[in-house]
Protein backbone atom coordinates (compact mmCIF):
# COMPACT_ATOMS: atom_id res chain seq x y z
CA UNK A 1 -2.80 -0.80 3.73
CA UNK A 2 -0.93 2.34 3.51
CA UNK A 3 2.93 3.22 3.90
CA UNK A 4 2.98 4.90 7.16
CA UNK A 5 3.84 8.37 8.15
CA UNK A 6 5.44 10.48 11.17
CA UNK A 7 2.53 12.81 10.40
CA UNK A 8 -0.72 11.59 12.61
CA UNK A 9 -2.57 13.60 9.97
CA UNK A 10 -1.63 10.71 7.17
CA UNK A 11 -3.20 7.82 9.28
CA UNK A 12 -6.65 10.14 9.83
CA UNK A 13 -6.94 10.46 5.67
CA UNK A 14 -6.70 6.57 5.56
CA UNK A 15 -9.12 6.03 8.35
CA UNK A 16 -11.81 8.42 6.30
CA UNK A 17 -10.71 6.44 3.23
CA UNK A 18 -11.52 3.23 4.89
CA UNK A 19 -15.19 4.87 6.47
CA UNK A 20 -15.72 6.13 3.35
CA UNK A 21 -15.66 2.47 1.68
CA UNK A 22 -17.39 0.80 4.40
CA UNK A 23 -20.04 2.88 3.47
CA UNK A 24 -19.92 2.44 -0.08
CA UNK A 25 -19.97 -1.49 0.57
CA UNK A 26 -23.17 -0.87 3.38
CA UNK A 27 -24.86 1.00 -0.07
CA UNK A 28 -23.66 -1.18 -3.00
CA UNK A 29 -25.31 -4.47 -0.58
CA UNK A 30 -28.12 -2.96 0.73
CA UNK A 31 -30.05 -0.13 -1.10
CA UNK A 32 -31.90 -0.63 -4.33
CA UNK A 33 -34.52 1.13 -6.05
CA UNK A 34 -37.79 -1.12 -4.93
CA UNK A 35 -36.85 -1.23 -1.08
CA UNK A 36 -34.37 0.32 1.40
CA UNK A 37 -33.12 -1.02 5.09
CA UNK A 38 -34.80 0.67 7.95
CA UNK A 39 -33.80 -0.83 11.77
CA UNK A 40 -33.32 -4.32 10.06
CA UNK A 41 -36.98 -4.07 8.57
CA UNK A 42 -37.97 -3.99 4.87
CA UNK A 43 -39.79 -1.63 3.64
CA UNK A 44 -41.50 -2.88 -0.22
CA UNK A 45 -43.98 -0.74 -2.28
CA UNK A 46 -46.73 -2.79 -1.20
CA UNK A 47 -46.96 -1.81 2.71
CA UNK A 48 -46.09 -4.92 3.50
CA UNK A 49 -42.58 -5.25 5.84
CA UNK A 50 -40.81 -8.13 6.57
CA UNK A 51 -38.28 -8.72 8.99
CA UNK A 52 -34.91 -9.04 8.14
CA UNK A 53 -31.18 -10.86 9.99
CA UNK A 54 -29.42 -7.55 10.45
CA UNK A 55 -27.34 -6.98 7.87
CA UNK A 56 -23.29 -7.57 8.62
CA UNK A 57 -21.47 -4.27 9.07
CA UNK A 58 -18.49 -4.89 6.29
CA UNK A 59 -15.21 -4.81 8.59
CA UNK A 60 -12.76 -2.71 7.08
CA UNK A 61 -9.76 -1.49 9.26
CA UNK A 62 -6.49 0.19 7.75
CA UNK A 63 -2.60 -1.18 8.45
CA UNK A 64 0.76 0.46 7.73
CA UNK A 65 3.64 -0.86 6.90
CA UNK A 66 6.20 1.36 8.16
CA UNK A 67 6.79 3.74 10.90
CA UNK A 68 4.28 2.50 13.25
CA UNK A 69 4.01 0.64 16.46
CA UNK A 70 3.21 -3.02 14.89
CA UNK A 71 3.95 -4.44 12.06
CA UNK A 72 2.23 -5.69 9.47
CA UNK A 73 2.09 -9.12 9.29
CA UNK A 74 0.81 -8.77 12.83
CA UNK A 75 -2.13 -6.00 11.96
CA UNK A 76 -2.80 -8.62 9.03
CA UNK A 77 -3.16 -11.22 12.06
CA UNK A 78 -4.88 -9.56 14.23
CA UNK A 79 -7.46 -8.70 11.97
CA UNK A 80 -7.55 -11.54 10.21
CA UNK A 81 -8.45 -13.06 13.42
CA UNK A 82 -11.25 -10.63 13.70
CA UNK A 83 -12.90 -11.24 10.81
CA UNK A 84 -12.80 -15.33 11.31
CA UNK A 85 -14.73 -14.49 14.67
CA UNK A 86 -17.27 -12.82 12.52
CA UNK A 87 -17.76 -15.82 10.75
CA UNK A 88 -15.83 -14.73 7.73
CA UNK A 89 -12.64 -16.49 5.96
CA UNK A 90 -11.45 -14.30 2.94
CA UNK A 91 -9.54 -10.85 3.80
CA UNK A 92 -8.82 -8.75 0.67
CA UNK A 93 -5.51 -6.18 1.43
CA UNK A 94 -5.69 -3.31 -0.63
CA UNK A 95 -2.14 -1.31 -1.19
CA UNK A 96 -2.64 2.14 -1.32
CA UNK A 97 0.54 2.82 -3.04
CA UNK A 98 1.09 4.70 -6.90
CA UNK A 99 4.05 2.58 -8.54
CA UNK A 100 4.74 -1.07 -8.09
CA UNK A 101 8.46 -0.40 -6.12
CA UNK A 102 10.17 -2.44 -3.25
CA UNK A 103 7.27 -1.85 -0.82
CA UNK A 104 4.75 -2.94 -3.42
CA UNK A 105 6.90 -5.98 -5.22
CA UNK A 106 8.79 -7.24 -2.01
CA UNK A 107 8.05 -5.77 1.43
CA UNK A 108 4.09 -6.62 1.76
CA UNK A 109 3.96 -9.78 -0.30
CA UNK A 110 6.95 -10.78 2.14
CA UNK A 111 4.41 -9.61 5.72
CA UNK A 112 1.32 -11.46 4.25
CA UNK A 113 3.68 -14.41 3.58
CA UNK A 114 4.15 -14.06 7.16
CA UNK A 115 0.30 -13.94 8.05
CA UNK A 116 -0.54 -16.66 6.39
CA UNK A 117 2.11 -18.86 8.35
CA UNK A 118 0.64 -17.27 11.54
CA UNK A 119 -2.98 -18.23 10.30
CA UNK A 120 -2.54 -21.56 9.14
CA UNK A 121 -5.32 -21.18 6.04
CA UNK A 122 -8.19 -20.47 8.35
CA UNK A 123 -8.20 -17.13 6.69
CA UNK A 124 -7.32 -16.16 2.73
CA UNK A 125 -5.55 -13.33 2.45
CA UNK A 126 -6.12 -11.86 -1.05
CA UNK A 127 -3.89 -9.39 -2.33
CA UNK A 128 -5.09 -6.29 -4.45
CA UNK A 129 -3.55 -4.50 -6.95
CA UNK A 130 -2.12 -1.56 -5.65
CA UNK A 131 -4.32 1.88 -6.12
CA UNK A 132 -1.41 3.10 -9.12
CA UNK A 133 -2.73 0.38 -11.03
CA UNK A 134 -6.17 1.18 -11.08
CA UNK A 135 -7.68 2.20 -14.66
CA UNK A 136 -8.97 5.56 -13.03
CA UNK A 137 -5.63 7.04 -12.23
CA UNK A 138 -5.00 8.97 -14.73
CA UNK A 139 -8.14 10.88 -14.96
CA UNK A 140 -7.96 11.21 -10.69
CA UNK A 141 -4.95 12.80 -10.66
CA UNK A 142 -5.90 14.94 -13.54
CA UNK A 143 -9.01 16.43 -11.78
CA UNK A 144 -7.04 17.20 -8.72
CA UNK A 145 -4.50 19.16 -10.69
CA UNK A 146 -7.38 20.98 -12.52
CA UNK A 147 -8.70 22.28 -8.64
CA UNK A 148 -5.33 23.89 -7.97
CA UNK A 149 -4.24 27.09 -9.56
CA UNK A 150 -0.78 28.00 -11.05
CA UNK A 151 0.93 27.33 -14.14
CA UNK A 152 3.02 24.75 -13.76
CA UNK A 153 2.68 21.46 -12.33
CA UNK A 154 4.92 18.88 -10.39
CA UNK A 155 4.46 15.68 -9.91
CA UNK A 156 6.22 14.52 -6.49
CA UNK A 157 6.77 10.48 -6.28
CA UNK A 158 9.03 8.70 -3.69
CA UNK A 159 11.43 7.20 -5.71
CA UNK A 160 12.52 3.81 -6.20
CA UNK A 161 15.98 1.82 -7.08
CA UNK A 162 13.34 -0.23 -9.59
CA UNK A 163 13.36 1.01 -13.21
CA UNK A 164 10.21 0.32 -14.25
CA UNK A 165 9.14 2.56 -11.41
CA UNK A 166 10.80 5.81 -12.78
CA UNK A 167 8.91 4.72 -15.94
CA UNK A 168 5.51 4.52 -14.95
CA UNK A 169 6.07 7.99 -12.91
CA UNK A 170 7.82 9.57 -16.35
CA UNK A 171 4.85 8.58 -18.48
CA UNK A 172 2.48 9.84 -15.57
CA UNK A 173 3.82 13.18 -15.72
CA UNK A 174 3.98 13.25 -19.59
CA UNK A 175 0.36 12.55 -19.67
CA UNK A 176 -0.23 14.96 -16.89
CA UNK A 177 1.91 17.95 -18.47
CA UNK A 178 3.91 17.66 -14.79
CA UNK A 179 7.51 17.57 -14.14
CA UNK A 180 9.02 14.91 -11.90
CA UNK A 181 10.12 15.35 -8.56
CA UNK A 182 11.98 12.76 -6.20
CA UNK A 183 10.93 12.96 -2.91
CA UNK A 184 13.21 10.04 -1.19
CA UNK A 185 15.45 8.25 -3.39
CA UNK A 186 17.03 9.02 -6.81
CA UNK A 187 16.38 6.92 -9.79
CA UNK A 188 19.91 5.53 -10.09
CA UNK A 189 19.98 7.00 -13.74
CA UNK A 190 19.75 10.59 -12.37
CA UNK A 191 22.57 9.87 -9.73
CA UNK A 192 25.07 9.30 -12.62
């Protein structure tokens, strides 16, 4: 789950994102080191093959929650829905935002609130921390300043009325030698 953008290049990145972990899933399931998946056939050291059930394709679709045609609580539904066909019941929403602001704290738990009305507990929606909270940060947006060139560095982040936002995205840049920008909206202690 992503914010949304006006840019169609934004909601292309996600969709690679999302390929890109539908394969990782389809590897982290399926190939070890003693055998490997051929056309739904095992192949073993031995010669030997057995036949396999096809292994489920993972489903794994993306959802915005702003500036796009539906919202989000009804792309939660509608896949939801999809995934129940399938024969599954759990759906795990991963934010892909940096800071824990409105969007993270109030707008999406609010739309899968929604969903789960709408779905009546046939599926679980499961709520992920959002990708700012992941232990790997730190070191991901180091190596991507280490690929550019220039002196300087400038850390851009949205913005949030929260405090604890402008705190997390203050300590970021101190750890990251990188000045903070505001993209959208002010901390309110900067306004004064």
């Amino acid at each position: 789950m992503f914010h949304g953008s006006r840019d169609p290049t934004t909601e292309k990145i996600v969709l690679q994102l999302a390929q890109l972990l539908t394969q990782k899933i389809i590897t982290k399931n399926i190939v070890t080191q003693e055998n490997y998946l051929v056309q739904d056939v095992l192949i073993s050291d031995t010669n030997t093959s057995t036949t396999l059930k096809p292994t489920k394709k993972p489903l794994v679709e993306i959802a915005a929650l702003e500036l796009t045609s539906i919202a989000l609580h009804k792309s939660i539904i509608e896949f939801a829905q999809k995934i129940y066909q399938n024969g599954d019941q759990q759906l795990r929403i991963i934010p892909l935002f940096l800071a824990a602001g409105v969007h993270v704290l109030e707008d999406i738990p609010r739309e899968i609130a929604l969903a789960e009305t709408a779905l009546k507990d046939k599926v679980t929606l499961k709520l992920s921390p959002y990708l700012g909270k992941y232990s790997g940060i730190l070191r991901l947006l180091h190596s991507k300043f280490t690929q550019l060139s220039g002196d300087g560095r400038i850390l851009i982040a949205h913005g949030s009325r929260i405090s604890e936002v402008r705190e997390h995205c203050q300590t970021l840049g101190e750890k990251l030698q990188a000045a903070i920008a505001y993209w959208s909206m002010l901390p309110l202690s900067l306004i004064h």
